[in-house]
PDB file of N, CA and C in Angstrom:
ATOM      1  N   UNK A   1     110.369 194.522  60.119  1.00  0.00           N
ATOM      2  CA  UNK A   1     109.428 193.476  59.812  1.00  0.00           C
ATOM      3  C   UNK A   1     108.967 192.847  61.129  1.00  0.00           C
ATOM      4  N   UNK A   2     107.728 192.283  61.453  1.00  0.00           N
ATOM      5  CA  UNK A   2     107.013 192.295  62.213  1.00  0.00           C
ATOM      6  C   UNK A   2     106.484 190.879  62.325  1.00  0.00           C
ATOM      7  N   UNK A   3     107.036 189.998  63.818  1.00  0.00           N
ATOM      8  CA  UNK A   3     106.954 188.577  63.510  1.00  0.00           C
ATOM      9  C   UNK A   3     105.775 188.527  63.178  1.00  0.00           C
ATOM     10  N   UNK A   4     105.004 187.623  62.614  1.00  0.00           N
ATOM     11  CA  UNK A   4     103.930 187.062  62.059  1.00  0.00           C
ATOM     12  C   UNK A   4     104.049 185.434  61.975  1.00  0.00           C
ATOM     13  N   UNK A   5     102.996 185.413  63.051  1.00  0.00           N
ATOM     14  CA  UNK A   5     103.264 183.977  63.295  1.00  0.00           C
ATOM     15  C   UNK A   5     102.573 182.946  62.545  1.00  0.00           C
ATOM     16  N   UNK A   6     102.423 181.908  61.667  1.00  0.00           N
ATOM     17  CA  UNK A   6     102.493 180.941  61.436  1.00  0.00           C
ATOM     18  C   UNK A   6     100.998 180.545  61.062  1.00  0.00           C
ATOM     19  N   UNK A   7     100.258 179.760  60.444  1.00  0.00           N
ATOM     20  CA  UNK A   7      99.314 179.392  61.263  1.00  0.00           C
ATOM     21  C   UNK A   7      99.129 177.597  61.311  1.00  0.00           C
ATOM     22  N   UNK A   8     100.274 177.481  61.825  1.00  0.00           N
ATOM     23  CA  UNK A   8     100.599 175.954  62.205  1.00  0.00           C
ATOM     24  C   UNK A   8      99.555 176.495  63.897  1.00  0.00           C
ATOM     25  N   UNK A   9      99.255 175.628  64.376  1.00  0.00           N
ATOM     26  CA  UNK A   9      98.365 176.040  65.962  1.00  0.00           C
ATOM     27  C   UNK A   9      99.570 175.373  67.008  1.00  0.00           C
ATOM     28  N   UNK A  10      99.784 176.507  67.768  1.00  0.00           N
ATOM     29  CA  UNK A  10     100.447 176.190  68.692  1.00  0.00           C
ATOM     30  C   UNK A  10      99.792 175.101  69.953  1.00  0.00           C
ATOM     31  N   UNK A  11     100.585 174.091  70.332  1.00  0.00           N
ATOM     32  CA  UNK A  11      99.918 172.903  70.658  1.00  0.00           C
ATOM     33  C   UNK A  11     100.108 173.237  72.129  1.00  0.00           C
ATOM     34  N   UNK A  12     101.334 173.626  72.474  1.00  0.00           N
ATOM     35  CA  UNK A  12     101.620 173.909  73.992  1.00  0.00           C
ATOM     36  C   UNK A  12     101.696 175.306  74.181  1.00  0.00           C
ATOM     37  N   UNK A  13     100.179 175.864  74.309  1.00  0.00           N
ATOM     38  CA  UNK A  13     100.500 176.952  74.538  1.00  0.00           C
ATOM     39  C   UNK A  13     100.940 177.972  75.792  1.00  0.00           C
ATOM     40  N   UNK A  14     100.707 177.248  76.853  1.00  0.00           N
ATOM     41  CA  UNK A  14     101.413 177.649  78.294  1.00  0.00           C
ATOM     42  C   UNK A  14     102.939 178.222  78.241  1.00  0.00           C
ATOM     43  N   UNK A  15     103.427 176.586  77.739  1.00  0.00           N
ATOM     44  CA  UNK A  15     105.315 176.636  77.858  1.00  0.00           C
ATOM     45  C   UNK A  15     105.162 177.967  76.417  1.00  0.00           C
ATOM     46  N   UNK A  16     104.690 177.700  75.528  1.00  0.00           N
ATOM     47  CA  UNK A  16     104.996 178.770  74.105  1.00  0.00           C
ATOM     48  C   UNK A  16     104.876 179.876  74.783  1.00  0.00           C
ATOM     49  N   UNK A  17     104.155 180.565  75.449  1.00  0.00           N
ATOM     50  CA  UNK A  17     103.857 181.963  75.976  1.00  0.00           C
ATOM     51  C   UNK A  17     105.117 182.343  76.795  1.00  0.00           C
ATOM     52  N   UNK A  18     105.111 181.322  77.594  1.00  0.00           N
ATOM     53  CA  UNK A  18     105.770 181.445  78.973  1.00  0.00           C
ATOM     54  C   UNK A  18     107.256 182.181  78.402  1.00  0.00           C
ATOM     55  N   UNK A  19     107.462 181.128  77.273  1.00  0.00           N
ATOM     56  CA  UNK A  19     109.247 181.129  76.492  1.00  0.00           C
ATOM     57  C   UNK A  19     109.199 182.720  75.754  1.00  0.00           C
ATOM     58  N   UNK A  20     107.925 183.045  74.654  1.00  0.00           N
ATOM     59  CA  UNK A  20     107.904 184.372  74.426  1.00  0.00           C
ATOM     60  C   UNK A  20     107.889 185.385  74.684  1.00  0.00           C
ATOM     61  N   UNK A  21     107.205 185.219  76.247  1.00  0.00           N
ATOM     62  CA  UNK A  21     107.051 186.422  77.218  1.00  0.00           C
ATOM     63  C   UNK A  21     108.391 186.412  77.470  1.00  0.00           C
ATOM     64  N   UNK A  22     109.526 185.466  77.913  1.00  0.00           N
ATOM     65  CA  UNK A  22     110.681 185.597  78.514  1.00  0.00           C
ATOM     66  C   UNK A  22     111.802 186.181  77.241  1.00  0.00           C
ATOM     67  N   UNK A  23     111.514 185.934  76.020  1.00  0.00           N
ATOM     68  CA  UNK A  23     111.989 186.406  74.486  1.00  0.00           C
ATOM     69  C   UNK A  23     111.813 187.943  74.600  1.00  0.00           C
ATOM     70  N   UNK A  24     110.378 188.466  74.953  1.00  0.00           N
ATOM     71  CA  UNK A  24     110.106 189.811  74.761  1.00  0.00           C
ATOM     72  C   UNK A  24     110.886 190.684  75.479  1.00  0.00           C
ATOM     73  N   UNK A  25     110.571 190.102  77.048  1.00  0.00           N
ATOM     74  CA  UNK A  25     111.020 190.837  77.957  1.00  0.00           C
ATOM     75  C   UNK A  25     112.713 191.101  77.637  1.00  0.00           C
ATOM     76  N   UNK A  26     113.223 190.221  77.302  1.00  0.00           N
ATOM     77  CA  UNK A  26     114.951 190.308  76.777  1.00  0.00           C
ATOM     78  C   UNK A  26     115.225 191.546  76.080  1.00  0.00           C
ATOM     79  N   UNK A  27     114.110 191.486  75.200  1.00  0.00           N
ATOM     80  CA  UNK A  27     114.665 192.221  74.299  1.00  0.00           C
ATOM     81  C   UNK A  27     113.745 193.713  74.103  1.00  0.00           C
ATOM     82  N   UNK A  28     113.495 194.334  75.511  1.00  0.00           N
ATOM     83  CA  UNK A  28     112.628 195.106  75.616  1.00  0.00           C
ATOM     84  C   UNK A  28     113.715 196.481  75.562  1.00  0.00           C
ATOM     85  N   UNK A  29     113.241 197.625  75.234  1.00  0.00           N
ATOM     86  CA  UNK A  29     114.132 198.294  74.907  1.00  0.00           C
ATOM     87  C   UNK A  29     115.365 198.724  76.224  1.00  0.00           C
ATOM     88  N   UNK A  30     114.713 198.583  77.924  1.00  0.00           N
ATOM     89  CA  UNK A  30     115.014 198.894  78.632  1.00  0.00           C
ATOM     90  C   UNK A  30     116.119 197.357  79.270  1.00  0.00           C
ATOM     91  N   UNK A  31     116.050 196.464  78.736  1.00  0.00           N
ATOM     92  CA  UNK A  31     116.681 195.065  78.870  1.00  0.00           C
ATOM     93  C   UNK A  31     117.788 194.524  77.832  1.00  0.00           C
ATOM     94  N   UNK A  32     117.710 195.210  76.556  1.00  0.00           N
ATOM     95  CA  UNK A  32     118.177 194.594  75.852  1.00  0.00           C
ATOM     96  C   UNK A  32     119.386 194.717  75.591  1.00  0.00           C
ATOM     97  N   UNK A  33     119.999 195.639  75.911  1.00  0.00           N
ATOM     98  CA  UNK A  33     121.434 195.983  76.252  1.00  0.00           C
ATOM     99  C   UNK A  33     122.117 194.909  77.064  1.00  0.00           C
ATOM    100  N   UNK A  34     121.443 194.836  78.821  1.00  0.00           N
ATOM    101  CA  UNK A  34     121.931 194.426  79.280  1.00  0.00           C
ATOM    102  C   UNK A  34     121.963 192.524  78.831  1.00  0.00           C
ATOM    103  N   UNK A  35     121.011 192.083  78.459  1.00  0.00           N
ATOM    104  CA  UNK A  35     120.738 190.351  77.249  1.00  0.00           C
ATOM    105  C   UNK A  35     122.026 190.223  76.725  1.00  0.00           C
ATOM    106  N   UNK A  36     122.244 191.427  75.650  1.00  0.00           N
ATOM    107  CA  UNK A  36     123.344 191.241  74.150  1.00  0.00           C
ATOM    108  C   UNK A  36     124.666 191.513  75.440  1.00  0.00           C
ATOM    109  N   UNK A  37     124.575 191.989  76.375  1.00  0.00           N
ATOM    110  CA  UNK A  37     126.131 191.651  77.521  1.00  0.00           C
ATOM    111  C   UNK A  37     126.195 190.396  77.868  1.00  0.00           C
ATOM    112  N   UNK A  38     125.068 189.961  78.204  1.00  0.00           N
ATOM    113  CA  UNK A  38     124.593 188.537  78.557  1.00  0.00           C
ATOM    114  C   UNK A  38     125.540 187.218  78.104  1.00  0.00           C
ATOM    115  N   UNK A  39     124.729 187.267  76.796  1.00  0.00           N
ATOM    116  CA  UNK A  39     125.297 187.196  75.582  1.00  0.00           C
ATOM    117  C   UNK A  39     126.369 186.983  74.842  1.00  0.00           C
ATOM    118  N   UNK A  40     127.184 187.937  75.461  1.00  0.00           N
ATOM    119  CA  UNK A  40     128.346 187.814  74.581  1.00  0.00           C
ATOM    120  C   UNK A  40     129.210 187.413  76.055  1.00  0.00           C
ATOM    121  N   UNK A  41     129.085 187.836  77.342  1.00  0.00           N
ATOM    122  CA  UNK A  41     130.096 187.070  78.004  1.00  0.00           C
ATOM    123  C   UNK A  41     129.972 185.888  78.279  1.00  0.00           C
ATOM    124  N   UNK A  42     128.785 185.104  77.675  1.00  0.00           N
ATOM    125  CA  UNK A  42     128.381 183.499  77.561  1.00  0.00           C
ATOM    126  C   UNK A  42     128.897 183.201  76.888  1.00  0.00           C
ATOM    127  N   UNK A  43     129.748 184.198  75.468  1.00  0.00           N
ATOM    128  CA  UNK A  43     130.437 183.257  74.621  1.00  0.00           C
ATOM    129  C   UNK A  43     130.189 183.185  73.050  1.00  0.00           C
ATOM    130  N   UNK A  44     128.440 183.060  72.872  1.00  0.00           N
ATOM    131  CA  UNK A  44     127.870 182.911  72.671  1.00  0.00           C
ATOM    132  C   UNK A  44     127.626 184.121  71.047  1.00  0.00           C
ATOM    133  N   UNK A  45     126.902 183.686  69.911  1.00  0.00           N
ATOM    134  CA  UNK A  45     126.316 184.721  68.572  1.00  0.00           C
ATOM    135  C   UNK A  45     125.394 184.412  69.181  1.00  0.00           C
ATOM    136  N   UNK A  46     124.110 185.957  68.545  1.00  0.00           N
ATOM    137  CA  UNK A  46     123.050 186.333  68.907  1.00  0.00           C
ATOM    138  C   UNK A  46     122.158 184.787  68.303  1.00  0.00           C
ATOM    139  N   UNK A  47     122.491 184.597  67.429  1.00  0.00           N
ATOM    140  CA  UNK A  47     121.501 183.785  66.457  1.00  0.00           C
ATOM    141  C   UNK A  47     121.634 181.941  66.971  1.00  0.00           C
ATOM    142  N   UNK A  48     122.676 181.980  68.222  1.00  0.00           N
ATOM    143  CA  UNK A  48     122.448 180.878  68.467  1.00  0.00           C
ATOM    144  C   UNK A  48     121.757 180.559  69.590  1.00  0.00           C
ATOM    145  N   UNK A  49     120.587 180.115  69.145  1.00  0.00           N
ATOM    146  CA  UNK A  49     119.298 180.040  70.108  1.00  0.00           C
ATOM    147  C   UNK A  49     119.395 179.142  71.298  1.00  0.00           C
ATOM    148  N   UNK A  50     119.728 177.698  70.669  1.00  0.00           N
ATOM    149  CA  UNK A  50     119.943 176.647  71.671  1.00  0.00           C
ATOM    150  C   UNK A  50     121.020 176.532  72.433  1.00  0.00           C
ATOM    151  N   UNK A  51     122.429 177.647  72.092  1.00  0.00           N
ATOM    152  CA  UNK A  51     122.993 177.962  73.033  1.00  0.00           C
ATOM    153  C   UNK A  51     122.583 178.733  74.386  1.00  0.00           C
ATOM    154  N   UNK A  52     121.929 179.738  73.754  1.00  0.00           N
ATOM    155  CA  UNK A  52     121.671 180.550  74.979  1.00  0.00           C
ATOM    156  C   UNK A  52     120.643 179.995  75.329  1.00  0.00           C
ATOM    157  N   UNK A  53     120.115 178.768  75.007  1.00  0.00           N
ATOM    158  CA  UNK A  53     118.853 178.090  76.054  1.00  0.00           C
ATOM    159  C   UNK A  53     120.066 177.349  76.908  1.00  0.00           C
ATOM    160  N   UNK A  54     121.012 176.671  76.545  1.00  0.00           N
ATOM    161  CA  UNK A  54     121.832 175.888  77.415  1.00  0.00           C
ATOM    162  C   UNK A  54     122.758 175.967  78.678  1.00  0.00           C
ATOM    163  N   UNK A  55     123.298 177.524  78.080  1.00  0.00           N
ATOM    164  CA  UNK A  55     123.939 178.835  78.725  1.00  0.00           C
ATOM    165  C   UNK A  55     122.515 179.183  79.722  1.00  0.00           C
ATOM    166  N   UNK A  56     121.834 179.283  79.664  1.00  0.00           N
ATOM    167  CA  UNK A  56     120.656 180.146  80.975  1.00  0.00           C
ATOM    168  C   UNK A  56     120.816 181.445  80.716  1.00  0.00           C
ATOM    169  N   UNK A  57     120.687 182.012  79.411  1.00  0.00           N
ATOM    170  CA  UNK A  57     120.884 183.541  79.060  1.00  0.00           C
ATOM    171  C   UNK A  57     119.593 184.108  79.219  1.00  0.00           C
ATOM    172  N   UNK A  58     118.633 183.429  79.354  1.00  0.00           N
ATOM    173  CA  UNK A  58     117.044 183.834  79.532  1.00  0.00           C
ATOM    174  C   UNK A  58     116.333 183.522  80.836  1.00  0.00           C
ATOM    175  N   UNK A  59     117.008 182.970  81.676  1.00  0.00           N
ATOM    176  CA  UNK A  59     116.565 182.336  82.780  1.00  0.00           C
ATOM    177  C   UNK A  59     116.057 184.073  83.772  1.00  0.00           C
ATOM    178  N   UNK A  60     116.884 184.958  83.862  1.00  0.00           N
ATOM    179  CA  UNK A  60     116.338 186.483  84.187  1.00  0.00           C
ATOM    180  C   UNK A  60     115.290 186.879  83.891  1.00  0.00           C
ATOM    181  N   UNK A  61     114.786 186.493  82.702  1.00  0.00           N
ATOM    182  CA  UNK A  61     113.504 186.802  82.343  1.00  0.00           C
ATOM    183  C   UNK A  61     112.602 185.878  82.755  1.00  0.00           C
ATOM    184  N   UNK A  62     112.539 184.699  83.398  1.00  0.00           N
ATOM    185  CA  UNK A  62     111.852 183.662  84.051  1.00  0.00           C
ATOM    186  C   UNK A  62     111.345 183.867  85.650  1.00  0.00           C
ATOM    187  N   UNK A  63     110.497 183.669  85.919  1.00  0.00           N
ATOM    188  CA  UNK A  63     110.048 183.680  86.931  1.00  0.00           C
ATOM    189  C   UNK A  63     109.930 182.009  87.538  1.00  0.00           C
ATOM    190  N   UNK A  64     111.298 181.735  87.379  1.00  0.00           N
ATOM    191  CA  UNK A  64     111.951 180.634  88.299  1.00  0.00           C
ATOM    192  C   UNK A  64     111.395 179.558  87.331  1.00  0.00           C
ATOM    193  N   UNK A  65     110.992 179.557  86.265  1.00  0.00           N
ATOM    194  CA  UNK A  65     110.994 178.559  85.232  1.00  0.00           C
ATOM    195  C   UNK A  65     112.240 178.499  84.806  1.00  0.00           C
ATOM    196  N   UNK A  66     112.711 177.706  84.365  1.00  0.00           N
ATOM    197  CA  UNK A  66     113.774 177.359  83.369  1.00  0.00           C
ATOM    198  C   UNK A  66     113.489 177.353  81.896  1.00  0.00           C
ATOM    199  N   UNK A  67     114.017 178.063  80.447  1.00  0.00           N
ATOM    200  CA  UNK A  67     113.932 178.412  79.240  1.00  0.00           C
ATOM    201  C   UNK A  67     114.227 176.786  78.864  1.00  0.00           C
ATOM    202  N   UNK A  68     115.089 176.090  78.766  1.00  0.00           N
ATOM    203  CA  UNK A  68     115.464 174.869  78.523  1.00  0.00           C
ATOM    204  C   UNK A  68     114.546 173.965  78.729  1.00  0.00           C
ATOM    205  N   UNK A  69     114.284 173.845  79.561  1.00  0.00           N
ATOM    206  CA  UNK A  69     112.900 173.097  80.271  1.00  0.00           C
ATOM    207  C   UNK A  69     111.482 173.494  79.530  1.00  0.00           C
ATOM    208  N   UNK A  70     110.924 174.880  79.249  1.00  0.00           N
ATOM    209  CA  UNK A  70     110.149 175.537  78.629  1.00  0.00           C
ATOM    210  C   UNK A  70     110.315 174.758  77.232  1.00  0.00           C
ATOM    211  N   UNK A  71     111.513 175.043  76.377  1.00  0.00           N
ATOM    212  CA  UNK A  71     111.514 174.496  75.048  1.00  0.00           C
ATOM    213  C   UNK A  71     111.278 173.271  74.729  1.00  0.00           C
ATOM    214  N   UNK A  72     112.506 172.122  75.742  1.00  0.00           N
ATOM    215  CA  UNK A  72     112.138 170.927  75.855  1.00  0.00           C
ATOM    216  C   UNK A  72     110.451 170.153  75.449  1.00  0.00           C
ATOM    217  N   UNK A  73     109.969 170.963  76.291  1.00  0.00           N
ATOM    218  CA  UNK A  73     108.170 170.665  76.573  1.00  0.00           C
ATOM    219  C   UNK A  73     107.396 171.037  75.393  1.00  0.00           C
ATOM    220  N   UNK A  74     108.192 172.135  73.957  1.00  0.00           N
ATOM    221  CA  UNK A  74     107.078 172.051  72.933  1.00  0.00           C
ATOM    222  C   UNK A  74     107.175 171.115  72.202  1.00  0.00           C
ATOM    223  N   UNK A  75     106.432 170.958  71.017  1.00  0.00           N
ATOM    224  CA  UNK A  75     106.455 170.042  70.263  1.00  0.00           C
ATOM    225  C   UNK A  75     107.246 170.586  69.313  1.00  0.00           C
ATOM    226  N   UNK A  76     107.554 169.725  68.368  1.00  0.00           N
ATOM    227  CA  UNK A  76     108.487 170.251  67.038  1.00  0.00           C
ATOM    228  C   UNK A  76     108.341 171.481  66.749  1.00  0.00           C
ATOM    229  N   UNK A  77     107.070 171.306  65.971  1.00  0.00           N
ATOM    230  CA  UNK A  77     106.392 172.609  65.250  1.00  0.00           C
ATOM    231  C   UNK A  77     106.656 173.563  66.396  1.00  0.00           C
ATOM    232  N   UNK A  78     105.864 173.828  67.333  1.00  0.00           N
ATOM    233  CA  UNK A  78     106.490 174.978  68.252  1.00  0.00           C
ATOM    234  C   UNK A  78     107.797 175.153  68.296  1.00  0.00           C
ATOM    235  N   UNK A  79     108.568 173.998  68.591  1.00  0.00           N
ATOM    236  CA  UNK A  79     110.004 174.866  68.638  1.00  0.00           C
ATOM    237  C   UNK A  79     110.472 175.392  67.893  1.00  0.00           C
ATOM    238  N   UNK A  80     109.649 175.088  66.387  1.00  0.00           N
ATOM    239  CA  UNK A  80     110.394 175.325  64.874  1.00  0.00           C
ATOM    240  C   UNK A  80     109.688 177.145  65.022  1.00  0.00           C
ATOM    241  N   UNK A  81     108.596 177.150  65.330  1.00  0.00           N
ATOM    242  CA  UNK A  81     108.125 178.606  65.293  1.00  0.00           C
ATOM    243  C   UNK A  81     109.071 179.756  66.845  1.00  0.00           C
ATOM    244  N   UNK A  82     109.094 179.226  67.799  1.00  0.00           N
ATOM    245  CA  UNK A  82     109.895 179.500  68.503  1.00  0.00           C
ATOM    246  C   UNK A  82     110.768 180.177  68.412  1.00  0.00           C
ATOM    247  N   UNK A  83     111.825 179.199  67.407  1.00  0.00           N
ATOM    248  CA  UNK A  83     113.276 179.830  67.002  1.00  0.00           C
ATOM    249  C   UNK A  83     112.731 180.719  65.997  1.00  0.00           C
ATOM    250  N   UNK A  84     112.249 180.901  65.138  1.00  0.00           N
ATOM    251  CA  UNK A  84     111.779 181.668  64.467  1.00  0.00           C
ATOM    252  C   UNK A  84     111.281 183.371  64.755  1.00  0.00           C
ATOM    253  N   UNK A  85     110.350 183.386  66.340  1.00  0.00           N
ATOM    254  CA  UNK A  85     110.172 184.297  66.911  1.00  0.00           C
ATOM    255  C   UNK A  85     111.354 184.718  67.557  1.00  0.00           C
ATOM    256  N   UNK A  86     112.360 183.943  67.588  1.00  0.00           N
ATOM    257  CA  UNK A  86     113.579 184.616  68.716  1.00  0.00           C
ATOM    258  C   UNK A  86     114.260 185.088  67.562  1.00  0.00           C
ATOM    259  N   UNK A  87     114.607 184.802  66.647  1.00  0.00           N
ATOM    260  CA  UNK A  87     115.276 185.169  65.191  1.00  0.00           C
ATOM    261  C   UNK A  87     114.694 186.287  64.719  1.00  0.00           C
ATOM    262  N   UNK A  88     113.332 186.586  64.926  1.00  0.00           N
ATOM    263  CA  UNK A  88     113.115 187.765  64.194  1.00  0.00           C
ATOM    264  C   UNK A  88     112.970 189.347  65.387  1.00  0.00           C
ATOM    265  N   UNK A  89     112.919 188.380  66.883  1.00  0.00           N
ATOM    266  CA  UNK A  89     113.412 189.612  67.641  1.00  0.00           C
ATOM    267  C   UNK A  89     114.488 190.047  67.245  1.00  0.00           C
ATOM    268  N   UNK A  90     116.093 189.333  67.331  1.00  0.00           N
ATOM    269  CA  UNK A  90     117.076 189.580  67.110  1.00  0.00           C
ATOM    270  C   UNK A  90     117.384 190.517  66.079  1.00  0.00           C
ATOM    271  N   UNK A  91     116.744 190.545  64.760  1.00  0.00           N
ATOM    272  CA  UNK A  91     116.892 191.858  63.862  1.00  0.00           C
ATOM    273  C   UNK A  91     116.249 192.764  63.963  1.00  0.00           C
ATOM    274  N   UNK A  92     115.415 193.271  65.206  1.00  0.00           N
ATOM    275  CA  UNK A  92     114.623 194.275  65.819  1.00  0.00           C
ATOM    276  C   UNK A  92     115.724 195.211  66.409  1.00  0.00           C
ATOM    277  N   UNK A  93     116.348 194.679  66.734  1.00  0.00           N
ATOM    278  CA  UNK A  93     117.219 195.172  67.702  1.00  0.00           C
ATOM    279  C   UNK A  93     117.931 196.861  67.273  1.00  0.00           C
ATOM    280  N   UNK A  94     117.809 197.959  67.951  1.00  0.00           N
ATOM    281  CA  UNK A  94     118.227 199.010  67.005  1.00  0.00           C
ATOM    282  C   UNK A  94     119.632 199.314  66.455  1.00  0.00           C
ATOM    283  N   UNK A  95     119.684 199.613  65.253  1.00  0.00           N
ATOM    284  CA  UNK A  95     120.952 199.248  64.545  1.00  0.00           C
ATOM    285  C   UNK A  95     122.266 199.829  65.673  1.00  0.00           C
ATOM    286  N   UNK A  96     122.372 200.846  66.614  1.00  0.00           N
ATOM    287  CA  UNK A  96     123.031 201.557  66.940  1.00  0.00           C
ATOM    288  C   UNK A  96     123.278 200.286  67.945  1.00  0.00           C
ATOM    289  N   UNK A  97     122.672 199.811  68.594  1.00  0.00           N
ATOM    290  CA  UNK A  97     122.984 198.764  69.371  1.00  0.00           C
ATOM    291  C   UNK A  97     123.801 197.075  68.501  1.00  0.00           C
ATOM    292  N   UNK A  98     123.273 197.148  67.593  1.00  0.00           N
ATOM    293  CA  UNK A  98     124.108 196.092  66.634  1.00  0.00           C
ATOM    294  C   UNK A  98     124.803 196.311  66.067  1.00  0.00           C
ATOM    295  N   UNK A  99     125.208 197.660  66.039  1.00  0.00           N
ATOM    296  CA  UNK A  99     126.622 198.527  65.780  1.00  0.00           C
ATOM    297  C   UNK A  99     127.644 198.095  66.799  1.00  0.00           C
ATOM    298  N   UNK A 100     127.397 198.102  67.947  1.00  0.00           N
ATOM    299  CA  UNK A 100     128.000 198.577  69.544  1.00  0.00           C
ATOM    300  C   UNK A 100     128.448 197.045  69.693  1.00  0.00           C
ATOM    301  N   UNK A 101     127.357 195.829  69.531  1.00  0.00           N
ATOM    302  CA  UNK A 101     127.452 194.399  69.426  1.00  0.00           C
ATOM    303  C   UNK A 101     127.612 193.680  68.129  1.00  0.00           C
ATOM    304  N   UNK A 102     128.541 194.083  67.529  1.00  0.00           N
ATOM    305  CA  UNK A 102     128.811 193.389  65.791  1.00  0.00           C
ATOM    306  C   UNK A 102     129.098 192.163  66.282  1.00  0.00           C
ATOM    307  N   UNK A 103     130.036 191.984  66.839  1.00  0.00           N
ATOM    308  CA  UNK A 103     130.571 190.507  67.241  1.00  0.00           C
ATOM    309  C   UNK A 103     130.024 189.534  67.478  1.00  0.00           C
ATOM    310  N   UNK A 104     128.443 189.757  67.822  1.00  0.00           N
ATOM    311  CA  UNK A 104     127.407 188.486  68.496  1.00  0.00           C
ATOM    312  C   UNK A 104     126.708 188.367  66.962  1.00  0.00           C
ATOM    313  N   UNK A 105     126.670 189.217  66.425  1.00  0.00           N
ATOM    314  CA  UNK A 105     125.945 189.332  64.920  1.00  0.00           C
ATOM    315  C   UNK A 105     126.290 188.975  63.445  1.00  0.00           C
ATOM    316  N   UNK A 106     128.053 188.745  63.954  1.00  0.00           N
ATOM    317  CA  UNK A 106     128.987 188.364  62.877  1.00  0.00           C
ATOM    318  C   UNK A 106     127.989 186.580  62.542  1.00  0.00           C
ATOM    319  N   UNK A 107     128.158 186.315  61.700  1.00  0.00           N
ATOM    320  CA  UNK A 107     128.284 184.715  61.310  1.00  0.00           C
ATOM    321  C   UNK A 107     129.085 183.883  61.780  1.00  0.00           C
ATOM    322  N   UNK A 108     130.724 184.192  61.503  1.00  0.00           N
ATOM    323  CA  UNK A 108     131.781 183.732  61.609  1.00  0.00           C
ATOM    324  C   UNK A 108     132.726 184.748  62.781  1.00  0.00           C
TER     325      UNK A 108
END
């Protein structure tokens, strides 16, 4: 399934791009391995977003922006669509690899 975004209008769209481009790139097929290592030696489940904004699990994908800082700066609604786009990368992910990483994927 294929994010589909919203049509609430994204208000900040600079920081919104900036944060998605740094979402994509994570989870690009040639990156995303090394993210879900990221990831899990932060501590950290895949699905907890505002951890790994707090952790700096995305800051690699930044070009010396800060992800935290990026989110901070949207408005509600953006952040609410935000987490949403990072949530539906996360079940993109190919099963053989969320095989390999159950543990970040568990709930509990």
């Amino acid at each position: 399934m294929a994010f589909e975004q919203a049509a609430i209008k994204i208000e900040k769209e600079r920081e919104f791009e900036a944060l998605k481009g740094a979402i994509n790139r994570a989870f690009a097929p040639e990156n995303v391995e090394k993210y879900l290592k990221k990831v899990a030696s932060a501590g950290l489940r895949i699905r907890d977003f505002d951890g790994v904004l707090a952790k700096r699990v995305l800051e690699q994908a930044l070009a010396g922006e800060k992800a935290k800082d990026l989110y901070s700066a949207l408005t509600l609604n953006d952040q609410a669509q935000m987490k949403e786009f990072y949530l539906s990368r996360i079940e993109e992910v190919a099963p053989e690899l969320r095989a390999k990483f159950h543990k970040l994927y568990q709930y509990y």
